[in-house]
Protein backbone atom coordinates (compact mmCIF):
# COMPACT_ATOMS: atom_id res chain seq x y z
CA UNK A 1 44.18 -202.46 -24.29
CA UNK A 2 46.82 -200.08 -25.11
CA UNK A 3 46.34 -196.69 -26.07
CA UNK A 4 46.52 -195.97 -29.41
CA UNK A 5 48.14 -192.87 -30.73
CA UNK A 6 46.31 -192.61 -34.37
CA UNK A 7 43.07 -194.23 -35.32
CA UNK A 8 41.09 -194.00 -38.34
CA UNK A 9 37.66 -195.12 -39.44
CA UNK A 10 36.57 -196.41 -42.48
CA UNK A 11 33.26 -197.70 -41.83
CA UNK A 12 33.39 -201.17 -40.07
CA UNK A 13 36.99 -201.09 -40.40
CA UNK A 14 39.33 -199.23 -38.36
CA UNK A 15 43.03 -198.44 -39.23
CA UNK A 16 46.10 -197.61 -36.62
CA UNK A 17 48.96 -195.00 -36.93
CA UNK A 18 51.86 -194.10 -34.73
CA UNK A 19 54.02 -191.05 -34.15
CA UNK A 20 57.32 -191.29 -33.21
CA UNK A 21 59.32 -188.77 -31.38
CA UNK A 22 61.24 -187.80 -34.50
CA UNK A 23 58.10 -187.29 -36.49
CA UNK A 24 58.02 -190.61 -38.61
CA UNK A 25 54.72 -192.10 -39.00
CA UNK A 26 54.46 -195.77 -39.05
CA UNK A 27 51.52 -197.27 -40.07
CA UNK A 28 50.38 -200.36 -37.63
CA UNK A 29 47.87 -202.23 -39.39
CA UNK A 30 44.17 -202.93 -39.02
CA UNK A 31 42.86 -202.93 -35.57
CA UNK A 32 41.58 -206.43 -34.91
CA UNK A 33 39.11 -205.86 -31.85
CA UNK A 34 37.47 -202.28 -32.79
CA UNK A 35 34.67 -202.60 -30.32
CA UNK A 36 37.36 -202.44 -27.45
CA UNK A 37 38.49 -198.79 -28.89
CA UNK A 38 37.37 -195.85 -26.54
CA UNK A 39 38.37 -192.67 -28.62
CA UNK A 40 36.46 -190.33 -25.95
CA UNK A 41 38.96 -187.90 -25.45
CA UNK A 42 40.82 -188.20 -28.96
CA UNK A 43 40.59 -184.89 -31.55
CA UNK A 44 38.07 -186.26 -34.41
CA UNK A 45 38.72 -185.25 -37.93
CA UNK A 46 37.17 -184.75 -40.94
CA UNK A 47 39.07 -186.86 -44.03
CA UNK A 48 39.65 -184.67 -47.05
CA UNK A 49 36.42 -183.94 -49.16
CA UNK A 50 38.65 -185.35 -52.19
CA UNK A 51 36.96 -188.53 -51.49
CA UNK A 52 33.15 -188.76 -50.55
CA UNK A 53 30.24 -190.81 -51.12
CA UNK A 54 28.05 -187.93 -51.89
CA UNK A 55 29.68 -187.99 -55.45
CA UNK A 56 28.38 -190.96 -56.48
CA UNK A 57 25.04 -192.19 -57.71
CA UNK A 58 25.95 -195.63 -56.47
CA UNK A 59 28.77 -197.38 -54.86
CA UNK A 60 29.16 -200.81 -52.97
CA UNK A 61 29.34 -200.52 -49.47
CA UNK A 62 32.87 -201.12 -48.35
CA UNK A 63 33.39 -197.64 -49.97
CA UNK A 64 30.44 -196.01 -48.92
CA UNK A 65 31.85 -194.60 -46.00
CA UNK A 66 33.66 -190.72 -44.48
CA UNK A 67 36.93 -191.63 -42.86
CA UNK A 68 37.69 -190.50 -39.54
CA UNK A 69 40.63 -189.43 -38.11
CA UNK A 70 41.43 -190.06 -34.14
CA UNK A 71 43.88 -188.62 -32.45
CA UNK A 72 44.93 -189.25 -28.92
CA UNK A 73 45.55 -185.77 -26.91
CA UNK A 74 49.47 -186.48 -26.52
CA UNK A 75 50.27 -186.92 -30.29
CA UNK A 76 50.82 -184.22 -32.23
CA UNK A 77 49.65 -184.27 -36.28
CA UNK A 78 50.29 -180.15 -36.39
CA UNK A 79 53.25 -180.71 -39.02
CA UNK A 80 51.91 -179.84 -42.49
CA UNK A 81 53.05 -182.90 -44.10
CA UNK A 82 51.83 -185.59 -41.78
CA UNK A 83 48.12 -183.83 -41.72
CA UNK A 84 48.24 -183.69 -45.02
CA UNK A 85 48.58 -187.61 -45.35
CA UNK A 86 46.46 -188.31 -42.74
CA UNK A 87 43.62 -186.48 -44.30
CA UNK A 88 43.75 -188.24 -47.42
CA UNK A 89 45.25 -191.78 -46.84
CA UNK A 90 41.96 -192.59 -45.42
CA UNK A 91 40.19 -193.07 -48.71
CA UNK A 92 43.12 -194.87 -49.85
CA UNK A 93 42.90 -197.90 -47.24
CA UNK A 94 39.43 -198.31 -48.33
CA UNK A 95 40.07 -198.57 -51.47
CA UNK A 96 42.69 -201.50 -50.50
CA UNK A 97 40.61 -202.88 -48.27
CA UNK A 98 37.53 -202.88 -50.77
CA UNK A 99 40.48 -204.43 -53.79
CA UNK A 100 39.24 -201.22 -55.96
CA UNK A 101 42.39 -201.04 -57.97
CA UNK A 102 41.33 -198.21 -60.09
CA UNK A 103 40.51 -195.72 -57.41
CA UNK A 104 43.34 -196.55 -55.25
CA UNK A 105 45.44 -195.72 -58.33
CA UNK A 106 42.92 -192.49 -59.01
CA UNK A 107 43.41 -191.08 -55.38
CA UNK A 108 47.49 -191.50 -55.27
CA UNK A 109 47.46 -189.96 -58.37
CA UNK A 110 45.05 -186.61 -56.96
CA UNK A 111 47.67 -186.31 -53.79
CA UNK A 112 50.64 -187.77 -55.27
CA UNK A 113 52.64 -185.29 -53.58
CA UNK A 114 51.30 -185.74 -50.26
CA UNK A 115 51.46 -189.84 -50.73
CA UNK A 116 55.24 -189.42 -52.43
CA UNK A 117 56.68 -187.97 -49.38
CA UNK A 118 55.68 -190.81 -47.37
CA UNK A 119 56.53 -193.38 -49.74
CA UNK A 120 57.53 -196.63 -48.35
CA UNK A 121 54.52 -196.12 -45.77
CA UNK A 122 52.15 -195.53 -48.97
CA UNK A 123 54.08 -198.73 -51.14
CA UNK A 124 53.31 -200.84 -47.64
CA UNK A 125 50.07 -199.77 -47.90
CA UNK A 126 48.79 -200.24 -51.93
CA UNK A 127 51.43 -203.60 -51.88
CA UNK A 128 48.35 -205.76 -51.59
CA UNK A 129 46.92 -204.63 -54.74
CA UNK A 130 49.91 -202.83 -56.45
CA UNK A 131 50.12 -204.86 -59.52
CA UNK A 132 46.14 -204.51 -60.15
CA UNK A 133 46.41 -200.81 -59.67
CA UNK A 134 49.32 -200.51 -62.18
CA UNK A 135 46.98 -202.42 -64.66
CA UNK A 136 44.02 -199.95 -63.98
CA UNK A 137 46.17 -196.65 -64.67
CA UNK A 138 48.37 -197.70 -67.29
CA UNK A 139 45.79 -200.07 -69.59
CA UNK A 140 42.64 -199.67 -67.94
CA UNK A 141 41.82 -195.63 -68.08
CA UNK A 142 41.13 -193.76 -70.97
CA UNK A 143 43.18 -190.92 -69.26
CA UNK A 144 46.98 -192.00 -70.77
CA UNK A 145 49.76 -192.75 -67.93
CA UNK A 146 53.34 -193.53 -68.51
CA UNK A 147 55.02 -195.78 -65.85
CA UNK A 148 57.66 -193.42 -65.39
CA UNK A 149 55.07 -191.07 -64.08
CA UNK A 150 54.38 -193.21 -60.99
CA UNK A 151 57.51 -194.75 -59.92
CA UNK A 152 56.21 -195.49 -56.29
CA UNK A 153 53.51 -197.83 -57.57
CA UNK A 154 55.75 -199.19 -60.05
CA UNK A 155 58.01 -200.57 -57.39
CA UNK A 156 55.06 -201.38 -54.92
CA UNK A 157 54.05 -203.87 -58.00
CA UNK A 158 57.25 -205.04 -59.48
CA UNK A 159 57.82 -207.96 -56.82
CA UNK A 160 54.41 -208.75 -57.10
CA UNK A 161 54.99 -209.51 -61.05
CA UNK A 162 58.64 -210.53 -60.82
CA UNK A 163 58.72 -208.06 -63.02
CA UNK A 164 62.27 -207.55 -64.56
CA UNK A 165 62.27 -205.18 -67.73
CA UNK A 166 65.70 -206.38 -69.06
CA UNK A 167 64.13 -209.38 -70.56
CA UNK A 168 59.97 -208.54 -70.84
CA UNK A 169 57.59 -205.90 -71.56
CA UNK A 170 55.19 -204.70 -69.00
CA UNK A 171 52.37 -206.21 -71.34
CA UNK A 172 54.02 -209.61 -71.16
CA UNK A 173 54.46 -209.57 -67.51
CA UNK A 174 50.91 -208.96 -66.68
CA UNK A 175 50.20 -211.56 -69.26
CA UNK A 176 52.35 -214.25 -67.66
CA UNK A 177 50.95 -212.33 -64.16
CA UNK A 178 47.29 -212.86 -64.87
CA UNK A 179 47.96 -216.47 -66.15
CA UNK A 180 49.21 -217.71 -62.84
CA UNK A 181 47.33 -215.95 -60.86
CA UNK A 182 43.27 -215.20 -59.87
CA UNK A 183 42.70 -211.87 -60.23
CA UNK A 184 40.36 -208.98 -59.40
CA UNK A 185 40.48 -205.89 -61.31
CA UNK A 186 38.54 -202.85 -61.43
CA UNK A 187 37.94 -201.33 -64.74
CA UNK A 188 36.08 -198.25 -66.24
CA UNK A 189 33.49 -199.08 -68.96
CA UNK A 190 34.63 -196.79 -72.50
CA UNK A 191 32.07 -196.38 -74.99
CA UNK A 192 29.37 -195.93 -73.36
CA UNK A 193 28.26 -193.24 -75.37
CA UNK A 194 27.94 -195.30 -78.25
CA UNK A 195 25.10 -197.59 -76.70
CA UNK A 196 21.97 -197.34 -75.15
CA UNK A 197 22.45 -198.72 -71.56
CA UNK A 198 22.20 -195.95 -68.88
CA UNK A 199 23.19 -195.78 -65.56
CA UNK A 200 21.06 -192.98 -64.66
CA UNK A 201 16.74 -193.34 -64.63
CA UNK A 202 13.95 -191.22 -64.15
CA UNK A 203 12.14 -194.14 -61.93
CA UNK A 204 14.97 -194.29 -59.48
CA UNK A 205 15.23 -190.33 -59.06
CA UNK A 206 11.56 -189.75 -58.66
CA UNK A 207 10.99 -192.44 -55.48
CA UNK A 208 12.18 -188.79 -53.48
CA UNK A 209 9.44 -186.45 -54.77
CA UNK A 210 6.64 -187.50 -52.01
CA UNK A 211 8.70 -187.54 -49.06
CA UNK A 212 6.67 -186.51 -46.38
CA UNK A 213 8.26 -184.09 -44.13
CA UNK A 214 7.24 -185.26 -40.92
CA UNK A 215 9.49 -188.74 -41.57
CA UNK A 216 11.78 -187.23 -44.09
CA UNK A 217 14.95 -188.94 -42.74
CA UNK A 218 13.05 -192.33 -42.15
CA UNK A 219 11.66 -192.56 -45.79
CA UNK A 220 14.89 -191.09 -47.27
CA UNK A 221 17.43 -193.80 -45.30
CA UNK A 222 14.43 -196.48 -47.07
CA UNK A 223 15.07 -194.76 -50.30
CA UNK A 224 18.89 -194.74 -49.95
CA UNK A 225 18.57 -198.45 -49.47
CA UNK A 226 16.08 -199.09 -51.70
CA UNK A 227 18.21 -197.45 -54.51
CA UNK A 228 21.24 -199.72 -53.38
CA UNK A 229 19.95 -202.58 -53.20
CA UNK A 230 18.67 -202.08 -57.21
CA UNK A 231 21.93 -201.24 -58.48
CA UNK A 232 23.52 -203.87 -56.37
CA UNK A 233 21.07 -206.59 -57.69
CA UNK A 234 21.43 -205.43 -61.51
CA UNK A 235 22.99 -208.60 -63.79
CA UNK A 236 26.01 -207.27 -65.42
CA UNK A 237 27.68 -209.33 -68.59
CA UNK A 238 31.85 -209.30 -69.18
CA UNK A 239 32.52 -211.10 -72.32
CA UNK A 240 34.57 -211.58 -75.51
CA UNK A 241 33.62 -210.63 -78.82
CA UNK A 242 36.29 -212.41 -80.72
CA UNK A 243 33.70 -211.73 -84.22
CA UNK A 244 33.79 -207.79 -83.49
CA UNK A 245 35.25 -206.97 -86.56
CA UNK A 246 36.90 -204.30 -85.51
CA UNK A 247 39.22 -205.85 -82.82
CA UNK A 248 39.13 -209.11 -82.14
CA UNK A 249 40.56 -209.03 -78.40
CA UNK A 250 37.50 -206.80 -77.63
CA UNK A 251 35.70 -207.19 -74.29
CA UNK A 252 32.33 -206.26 -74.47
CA UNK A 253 30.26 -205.05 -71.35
CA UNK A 254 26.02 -205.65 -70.75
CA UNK A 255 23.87 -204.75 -67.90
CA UNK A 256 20.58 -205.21 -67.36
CA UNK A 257 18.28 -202.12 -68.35
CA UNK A 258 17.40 -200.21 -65.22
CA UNK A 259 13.69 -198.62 -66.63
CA UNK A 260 13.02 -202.18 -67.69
CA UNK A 261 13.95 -204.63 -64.50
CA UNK A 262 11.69 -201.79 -62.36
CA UNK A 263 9.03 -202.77 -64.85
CA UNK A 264 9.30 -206.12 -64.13
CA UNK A 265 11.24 -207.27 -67.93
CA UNK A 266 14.75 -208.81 -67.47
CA UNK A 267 17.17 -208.09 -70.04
CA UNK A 268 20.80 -206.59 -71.04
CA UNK A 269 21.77 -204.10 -72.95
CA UNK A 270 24.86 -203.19 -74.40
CA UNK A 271 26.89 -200.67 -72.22
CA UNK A 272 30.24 -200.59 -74.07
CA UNK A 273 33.89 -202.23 -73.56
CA UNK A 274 36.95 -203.04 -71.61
CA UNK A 275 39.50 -200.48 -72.79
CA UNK A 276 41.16 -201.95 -75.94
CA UNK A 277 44.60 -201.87 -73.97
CA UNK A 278 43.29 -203.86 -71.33
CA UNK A 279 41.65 -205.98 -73.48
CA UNK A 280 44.18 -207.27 -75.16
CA UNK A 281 46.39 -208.48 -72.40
CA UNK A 282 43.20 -210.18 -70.78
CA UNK A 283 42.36 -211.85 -73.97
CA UNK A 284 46.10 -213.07 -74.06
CA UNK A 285 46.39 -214.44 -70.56
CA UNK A 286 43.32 -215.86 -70.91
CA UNK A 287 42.64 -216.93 -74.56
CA UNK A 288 39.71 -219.83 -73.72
CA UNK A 289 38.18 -217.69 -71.21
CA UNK A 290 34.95 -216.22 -72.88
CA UNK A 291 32.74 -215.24 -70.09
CA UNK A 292 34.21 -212.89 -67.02
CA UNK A 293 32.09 -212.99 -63.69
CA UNK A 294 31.75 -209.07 -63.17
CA UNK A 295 30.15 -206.66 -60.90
CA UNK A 296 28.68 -202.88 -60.38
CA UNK A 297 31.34 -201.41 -58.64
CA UNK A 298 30.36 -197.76 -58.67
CA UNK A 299 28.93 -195.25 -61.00
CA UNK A 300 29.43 -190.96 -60.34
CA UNK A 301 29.02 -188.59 -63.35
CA UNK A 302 31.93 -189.37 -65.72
CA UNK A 303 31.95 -193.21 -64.73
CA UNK A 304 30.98 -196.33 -64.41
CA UNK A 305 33.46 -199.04 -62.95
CA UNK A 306 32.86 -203.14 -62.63
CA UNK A 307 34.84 -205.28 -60.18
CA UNK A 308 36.62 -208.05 -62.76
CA UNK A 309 37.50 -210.90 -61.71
CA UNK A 310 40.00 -212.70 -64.08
């Protein structure tokens, strides 16, 4: 196999750049036969702490991973501007490769700079899921985006949505969008204060109190897993409320109750809603859909996200 000049790792998956004698990086694709790498000699780097696992109280596995960056010894990544990408665009092709919309569009938007000076390498990149992440910053975050502030996804997604704004809105092209095609979407819940659904528990933080020292790292990699597995296996409920009387394109969002599934009584609880904005082109693309098959994508302090699938 040939050398490669710029390898990163995202878990199972592993990612190929290239260097050219000019200084343009070209990104190659995903490398099809990993196990036949040998990075032995290659400079290993840390990704950019922007991204990490540690953040989160739970998150699915294709994401629960620290990029690595490889580098063989005759390429040079010493040039601000490339190390800069590299260091970040790690977290990036996970979150294409895992089809989270949302934080693709969250980490171009924390390095836009970095990601905008590479941008046809960054639009190849986020083209698979361009249109979903335009839907997750403009309609799905609470956080309001104008499309004029992120022209390089806006292109990425336009050919995706035959998009042509002389003769449609955006809201009626992700309409006509989500009616002809299957979609997967990932979505913040809002409202959560309102309800009584948690994501944290007592339960689940206090399985770490009687670690014994002597096996701490055995009995806290069971815990991890443990702890995964539980918020993995918890039933989550994407509907329509079409009665709520106070919008009737509202999406609500259940989950079961985490203190009561580990004592042994199944159940949801209201957790909150789709964003209204989102909601309303859903409801429109899909107006006999009542019931959305949904799952926990990831949850840190601020957040909790569900995978969509429309």
């Amino acid at each position: 196999m040939a050398e490669k000049q710029i390898l990163i790792n995202c878990g199972k998956n592993w990612f190929e750049f290239s260097k050219s004698r000019t200084g343009q990086l070209d990104y190659c694709g995903k490398v099809e036969n990993p196990s036949r790498l040998n990075v032995e000699n290659y400079q290993k780097l840390a990704s950019s702490a922007y991204f990490s696992p540690g953040y989160y109280v739970f998150l699915q596995d294709g994401l629960n991973c620290t990029p690595r960056i490889y580098v063989s010894p005759e390429t040079d990544v010493s040039d601000k501007d490339s190390f800069d990408f590299l260091l970040h665009v790690g977290a990036l092709l996970c979150a294409v490769e895992a089809r989270d919309s949302l934080l693709a569009g969250e980490l171009y938007l924390r390095r836009k700079k970095s990601f905008d000076k590479f941008a046809r390498l960054t639009q190849f990149i986020i083209e698979p899921v361009s249109a979903e992440i335009l839907f997750s910053l403009l309609f799905g975050r609470m956080y309001n985006i104008e499309e004029n502030e992120i022209p390089l996804v806006l292109v990425a997604a336009k050919k995706k949505l035959s998009y042509i704004c002389e003769s449609e809105t955006l809201e009626q092209a992700f309409v006509r969008y989500f009616k002809e095609n299957k979609v997967c979407l990932t979505l913040p819940v809002v409202g959560m204060n309102y309800h009584r659904w948690s994501p944290y528990s007592d339960f689940l933080d206090g399985l770490a109190e009687n670690l014994r020292a002597e096996a701490l790292l055995v009995q806290a990699e069971k815990i991890r897993k443990a702890k995964h597995d539980f918020y993995s296996s918890l039933e989550v409920a994407v509907q329509a409320e079409p009665y709520n009387p106070a919008d009737e394109n509202a999406v609500a969002v259940m989950a079961e109750s985490i203190d009561a599934k580990s004592a042994g009584n199944p159940g949801l609880e209201k957790a909150g809603y789709v964003r209204a904005a989102a909601a309303k082109i859903i409801r429109a693309a899909k107006p006999e859909k009542m019931s959305f098959k949904a799952q926990l994508m990831r949850i840190d302090c601020r957040n909790v996200v569900l995978k969509i699938e429309l």
